[in-house]
C-alpha atoms as a PDB file:
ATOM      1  CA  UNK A   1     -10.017  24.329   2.174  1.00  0.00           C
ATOM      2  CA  UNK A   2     -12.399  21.080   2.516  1.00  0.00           C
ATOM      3  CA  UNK A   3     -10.077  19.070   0.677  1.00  0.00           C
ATOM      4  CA  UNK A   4      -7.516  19.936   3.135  1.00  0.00           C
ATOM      5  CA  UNK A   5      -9.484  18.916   5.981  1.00  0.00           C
ATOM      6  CA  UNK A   6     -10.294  16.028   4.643  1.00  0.00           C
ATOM      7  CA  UNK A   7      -7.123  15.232   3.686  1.00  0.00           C
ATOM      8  CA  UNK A   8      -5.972  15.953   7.147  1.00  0.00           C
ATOM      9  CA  UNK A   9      -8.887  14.027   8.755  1.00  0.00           C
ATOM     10  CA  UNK A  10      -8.144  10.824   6.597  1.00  0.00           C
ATOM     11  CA  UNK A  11      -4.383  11.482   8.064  1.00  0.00           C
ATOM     12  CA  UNK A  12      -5.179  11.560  11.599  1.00  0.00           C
ATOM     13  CA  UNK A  13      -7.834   8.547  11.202  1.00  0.00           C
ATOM     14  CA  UNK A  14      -4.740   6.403   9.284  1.00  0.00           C
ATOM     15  CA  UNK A  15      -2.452   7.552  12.314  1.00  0.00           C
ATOM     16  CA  UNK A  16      -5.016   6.677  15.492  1.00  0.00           C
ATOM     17  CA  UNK A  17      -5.422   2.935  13.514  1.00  0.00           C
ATOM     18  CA  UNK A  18      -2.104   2.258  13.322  1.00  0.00           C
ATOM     19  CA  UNK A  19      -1.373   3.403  16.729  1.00  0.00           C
ATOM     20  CA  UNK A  20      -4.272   0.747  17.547  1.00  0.00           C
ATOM     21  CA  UNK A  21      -3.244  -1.340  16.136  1.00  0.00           C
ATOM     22  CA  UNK A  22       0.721  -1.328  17.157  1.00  0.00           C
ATOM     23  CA  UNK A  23      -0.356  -1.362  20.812  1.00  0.00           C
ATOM     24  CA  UNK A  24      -3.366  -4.279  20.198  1.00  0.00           C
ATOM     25  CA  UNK A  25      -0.279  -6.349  18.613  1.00  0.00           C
ATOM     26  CA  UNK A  26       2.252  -5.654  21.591  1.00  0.00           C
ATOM     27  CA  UNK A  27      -0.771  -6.207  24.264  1.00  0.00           C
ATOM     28  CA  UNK A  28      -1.657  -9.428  22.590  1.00  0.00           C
ATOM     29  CA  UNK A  29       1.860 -11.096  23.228  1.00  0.00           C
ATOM     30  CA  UNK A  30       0.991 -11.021  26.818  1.00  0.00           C
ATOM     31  CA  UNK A  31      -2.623 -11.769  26.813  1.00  0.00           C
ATOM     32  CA  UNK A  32      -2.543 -14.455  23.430  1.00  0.00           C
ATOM     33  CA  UNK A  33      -6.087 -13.538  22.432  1.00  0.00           C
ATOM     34  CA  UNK A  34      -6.520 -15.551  18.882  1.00  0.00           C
ATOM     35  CA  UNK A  35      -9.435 -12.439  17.617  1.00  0.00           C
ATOM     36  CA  UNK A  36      -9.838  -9.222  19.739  1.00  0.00           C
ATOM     37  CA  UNK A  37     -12.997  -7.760  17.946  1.00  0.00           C
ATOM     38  CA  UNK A  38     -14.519  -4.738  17.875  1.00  0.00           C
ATOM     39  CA  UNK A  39     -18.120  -3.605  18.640  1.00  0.00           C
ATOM     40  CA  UNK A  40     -17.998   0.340  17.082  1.00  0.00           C
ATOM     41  CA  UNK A  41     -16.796   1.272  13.851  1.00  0.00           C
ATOM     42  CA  UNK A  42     -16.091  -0.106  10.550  1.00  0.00           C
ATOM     43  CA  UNK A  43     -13.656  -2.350  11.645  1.00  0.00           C
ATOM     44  CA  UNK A  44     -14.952  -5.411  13.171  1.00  0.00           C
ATOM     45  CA  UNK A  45     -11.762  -7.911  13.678  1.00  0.00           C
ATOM     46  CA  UNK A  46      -9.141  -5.401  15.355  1.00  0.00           C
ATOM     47  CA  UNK A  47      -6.632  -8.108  15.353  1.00  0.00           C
ATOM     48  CA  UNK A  48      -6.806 -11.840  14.056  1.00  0.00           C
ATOM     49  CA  UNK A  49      -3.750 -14.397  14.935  1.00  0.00           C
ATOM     50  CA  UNK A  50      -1.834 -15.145  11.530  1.00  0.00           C
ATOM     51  CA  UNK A  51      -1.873 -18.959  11.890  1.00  0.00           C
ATOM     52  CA  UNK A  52      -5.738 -18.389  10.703  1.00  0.00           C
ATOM     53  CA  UNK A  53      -5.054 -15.862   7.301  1.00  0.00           C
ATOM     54  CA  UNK A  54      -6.806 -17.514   4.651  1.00  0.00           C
ATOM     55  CA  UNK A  55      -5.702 -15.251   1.969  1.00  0.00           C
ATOM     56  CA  UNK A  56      -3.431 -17.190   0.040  1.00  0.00           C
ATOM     57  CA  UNK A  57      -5.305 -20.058  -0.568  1.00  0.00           C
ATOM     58  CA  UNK A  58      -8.453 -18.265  -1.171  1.00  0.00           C
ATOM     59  CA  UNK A  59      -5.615 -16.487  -3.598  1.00  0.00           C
ATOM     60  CA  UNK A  60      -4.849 -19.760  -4.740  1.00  0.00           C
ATOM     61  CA  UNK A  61      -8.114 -21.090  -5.103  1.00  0.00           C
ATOM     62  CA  UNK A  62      -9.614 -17.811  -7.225  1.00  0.00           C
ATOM     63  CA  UNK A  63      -6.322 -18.382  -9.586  1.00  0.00           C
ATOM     64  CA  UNK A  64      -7.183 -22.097  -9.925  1.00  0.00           C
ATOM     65  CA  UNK A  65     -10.498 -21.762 -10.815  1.00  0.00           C
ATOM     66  CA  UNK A  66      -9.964 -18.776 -13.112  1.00  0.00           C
ATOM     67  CA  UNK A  67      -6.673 -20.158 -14.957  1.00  0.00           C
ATOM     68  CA  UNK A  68      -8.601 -23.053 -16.816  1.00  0.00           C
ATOM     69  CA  UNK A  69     -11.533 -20.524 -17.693  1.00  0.00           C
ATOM     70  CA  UNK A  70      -9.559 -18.826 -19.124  1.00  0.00           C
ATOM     71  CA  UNK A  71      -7.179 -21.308 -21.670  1.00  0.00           C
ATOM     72  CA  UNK A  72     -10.975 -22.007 -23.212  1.00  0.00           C
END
């Protein structure tokens, strides 16, 4: 029974984000925020313009630095 619940809590948690975050991304088109952030919770950046996603050249940075390391 506890799994269950838990299961079902995780469920409804993953369903009220994305909710959140579906309406954050249509009420951003009008207002053009770059960050809306939080103050509660564990997530802090609710929604973050993609012209500032790092992630592939941190991606491409990590691979960089780790391909010669590893032809040693």
């Amino acid at each position: 029974m506890t799994n269950e619940l838990v299961a079902e809590t995780q469920k409804n948690s993953l369903r009220l984000r994305d909710s959140i975050n579906s309406f954050l991304k249509d009420y951003n088109k009008e207002k053009g925020y770059t960050f809306i952030i939080s103050n509660t919770g564990s997530d802090n950046l609710l929604y973050a313009d993609k012209a500032y996603d790092i992630t592939q050249e941190i991606v491409n940075g990590l691979n960089a630095k780790y391909i010669p390391a590893t032809k040693k």
